[in-house]
Structure formats: C-alpha cells, structure tokens
C-alpha atoms as a PDB file:
ATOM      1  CA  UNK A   1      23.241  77.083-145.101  1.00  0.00           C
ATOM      2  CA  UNK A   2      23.630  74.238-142.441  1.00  0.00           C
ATOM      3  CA  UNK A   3      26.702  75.479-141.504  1.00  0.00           C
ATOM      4  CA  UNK A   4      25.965  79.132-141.531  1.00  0.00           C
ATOM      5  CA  UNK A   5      23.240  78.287-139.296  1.00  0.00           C
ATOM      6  CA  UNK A   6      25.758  75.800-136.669  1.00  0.00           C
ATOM      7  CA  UNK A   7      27.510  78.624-136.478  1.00  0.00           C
ATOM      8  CA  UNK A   8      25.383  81.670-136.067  1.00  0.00           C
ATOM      9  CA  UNK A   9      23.599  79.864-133.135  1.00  0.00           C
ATOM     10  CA  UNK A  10      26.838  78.563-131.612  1.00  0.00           C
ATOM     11  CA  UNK A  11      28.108  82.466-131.611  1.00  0.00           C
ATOM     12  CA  UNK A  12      24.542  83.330-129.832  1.00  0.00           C
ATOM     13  CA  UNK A  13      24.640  79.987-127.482  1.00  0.00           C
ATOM     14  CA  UNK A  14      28.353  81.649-125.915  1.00  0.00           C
ATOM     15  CA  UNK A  15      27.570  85.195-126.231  1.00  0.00           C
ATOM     16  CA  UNK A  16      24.226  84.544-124.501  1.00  0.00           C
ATOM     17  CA  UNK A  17      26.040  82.440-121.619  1.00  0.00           C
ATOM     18  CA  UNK A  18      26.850  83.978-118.518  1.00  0.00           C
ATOM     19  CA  UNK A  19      28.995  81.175-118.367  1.00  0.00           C
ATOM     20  CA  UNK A  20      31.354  81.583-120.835  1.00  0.00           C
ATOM     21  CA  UNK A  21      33.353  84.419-122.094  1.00  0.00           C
ATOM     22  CA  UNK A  22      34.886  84.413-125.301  1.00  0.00           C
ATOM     23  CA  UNK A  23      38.271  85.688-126.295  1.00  0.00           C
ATOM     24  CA  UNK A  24      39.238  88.316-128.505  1.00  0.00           C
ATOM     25  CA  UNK A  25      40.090  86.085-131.329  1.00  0.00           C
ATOM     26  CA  UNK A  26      36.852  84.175-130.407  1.00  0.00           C
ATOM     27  CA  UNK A  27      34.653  86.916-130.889  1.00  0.00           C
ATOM     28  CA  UNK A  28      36.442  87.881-134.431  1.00  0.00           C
ATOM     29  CA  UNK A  29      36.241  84.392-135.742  1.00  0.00           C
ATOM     30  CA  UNK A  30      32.734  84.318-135.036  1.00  0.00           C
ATOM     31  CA  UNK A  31      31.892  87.783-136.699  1.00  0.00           C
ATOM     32  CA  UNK A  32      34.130  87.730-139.697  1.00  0.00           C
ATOM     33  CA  UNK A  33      32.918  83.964-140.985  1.00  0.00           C
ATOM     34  CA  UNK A  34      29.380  85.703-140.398  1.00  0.00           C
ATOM     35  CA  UNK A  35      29.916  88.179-142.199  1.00  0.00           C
ATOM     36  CA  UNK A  36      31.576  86.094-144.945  1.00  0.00           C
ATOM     37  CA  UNK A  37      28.391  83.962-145.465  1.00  0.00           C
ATOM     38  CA  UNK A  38      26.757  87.066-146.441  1.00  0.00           C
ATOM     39  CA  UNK A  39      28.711  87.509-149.140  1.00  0.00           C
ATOM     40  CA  UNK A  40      28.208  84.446-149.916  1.00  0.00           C
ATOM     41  CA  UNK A  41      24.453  84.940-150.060  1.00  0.00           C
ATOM     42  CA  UNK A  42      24.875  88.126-152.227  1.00  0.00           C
ATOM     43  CA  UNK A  43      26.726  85.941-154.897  1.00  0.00           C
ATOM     44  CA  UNK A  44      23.638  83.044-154.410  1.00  0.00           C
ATOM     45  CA  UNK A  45      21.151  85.722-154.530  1.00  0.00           C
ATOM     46  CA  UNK A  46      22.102  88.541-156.456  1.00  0.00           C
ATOM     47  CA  UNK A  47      18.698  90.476-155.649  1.00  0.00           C
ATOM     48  CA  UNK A  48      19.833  90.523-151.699  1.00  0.00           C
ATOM     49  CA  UNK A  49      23.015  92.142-152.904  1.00  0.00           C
ATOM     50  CA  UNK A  50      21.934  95.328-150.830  1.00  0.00           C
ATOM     51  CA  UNK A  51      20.931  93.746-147.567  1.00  0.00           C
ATOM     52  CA  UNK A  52      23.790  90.883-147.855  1.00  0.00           C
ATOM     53  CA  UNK A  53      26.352  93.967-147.591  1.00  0.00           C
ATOM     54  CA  UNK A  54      24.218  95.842-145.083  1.00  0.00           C
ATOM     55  CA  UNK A  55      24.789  92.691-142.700  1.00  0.00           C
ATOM     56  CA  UNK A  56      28.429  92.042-143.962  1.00  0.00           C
ATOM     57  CA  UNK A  57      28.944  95.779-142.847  1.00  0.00           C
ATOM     58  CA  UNK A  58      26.729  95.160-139.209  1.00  0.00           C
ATOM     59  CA  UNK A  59      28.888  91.623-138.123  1.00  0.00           C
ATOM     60  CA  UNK A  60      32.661  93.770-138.769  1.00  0.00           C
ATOM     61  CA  UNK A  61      31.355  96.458-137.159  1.00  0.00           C
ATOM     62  CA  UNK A  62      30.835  94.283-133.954  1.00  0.00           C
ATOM     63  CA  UNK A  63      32.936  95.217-130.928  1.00  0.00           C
ATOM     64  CA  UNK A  64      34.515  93.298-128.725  1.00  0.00           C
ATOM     65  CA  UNK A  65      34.258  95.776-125.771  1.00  0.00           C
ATOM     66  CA  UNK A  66      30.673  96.310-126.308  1.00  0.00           C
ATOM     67  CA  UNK A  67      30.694  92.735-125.968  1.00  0.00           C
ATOM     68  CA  UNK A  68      32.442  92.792-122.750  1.00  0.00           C
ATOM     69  CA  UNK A  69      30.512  95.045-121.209  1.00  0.00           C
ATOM     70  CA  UNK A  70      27.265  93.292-121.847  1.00  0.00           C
ATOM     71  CA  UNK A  71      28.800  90.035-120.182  1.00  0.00           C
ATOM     72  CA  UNK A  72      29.005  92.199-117.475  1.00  0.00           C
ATOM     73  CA  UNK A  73      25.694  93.259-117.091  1.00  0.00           C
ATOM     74  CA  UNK A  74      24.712  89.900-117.755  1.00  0.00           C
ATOM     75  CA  UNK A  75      26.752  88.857-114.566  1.00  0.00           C
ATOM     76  CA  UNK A  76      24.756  92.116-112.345  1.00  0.00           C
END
C-alpha cells in the first residue's frame, strides 16, 4: 500500500499546485494506476469488492477538462 499511497498523494501534491499543470497523459497515468490499485484491493479484500469497483469506476471517469478548468480557477 506504500506505493498506492506515494502515488495517490503525488497525483493530489500536482493537481493541488497552481504551479504545475499536468499533461494529458499525466493526468491518465495518474487515474488509471489509481484505479488499478483498487482492483487490487478487491482481490486482497474480497468483502470491499463493491466499493473497490465503485472507486475503480470514480478514478476512469476523471476528466481531464474538468481538470483544466479547475487549474484555472485555481489561477483566478
């Protein structure tokens, strides 16, 4: 979970940073490993099978223009 956890706060660190903007690709990379580690957790606990997919389902439904207009409100 050490590395689920790296990377779930590095993905909130940059999206968080009116600093940085992250690409396309970025944004997918981030999103799609996410949502991979909760499969993961479905197969480790098979009793969060239900929520595991519910949050699979919430991290590929992320958008990367609803993420670029938030850095833009971030910049207002």
């Amino acid at each position: 979970m050490k590395e689920f956890d790296a990377l779930f706060f590095d993905f909130f660190s940059k999206k968080n940073n009116p600093d940085i903007l992250l690409t396309k690709i970025e944004f997918y990379n981030y999103t799609v490993q996410i949502a991979t580690f909760s499969d993961r957790l479905a197969h480790l606990y098979p009793e969060q099978k239900e929520v595991a997919a519910q949050n699979k389902e919430n991290w590929l439904s992320e958008s990367y223009e609803d993420y670029l207009e938030s850095k833009a409100s971030q910049k207002k």
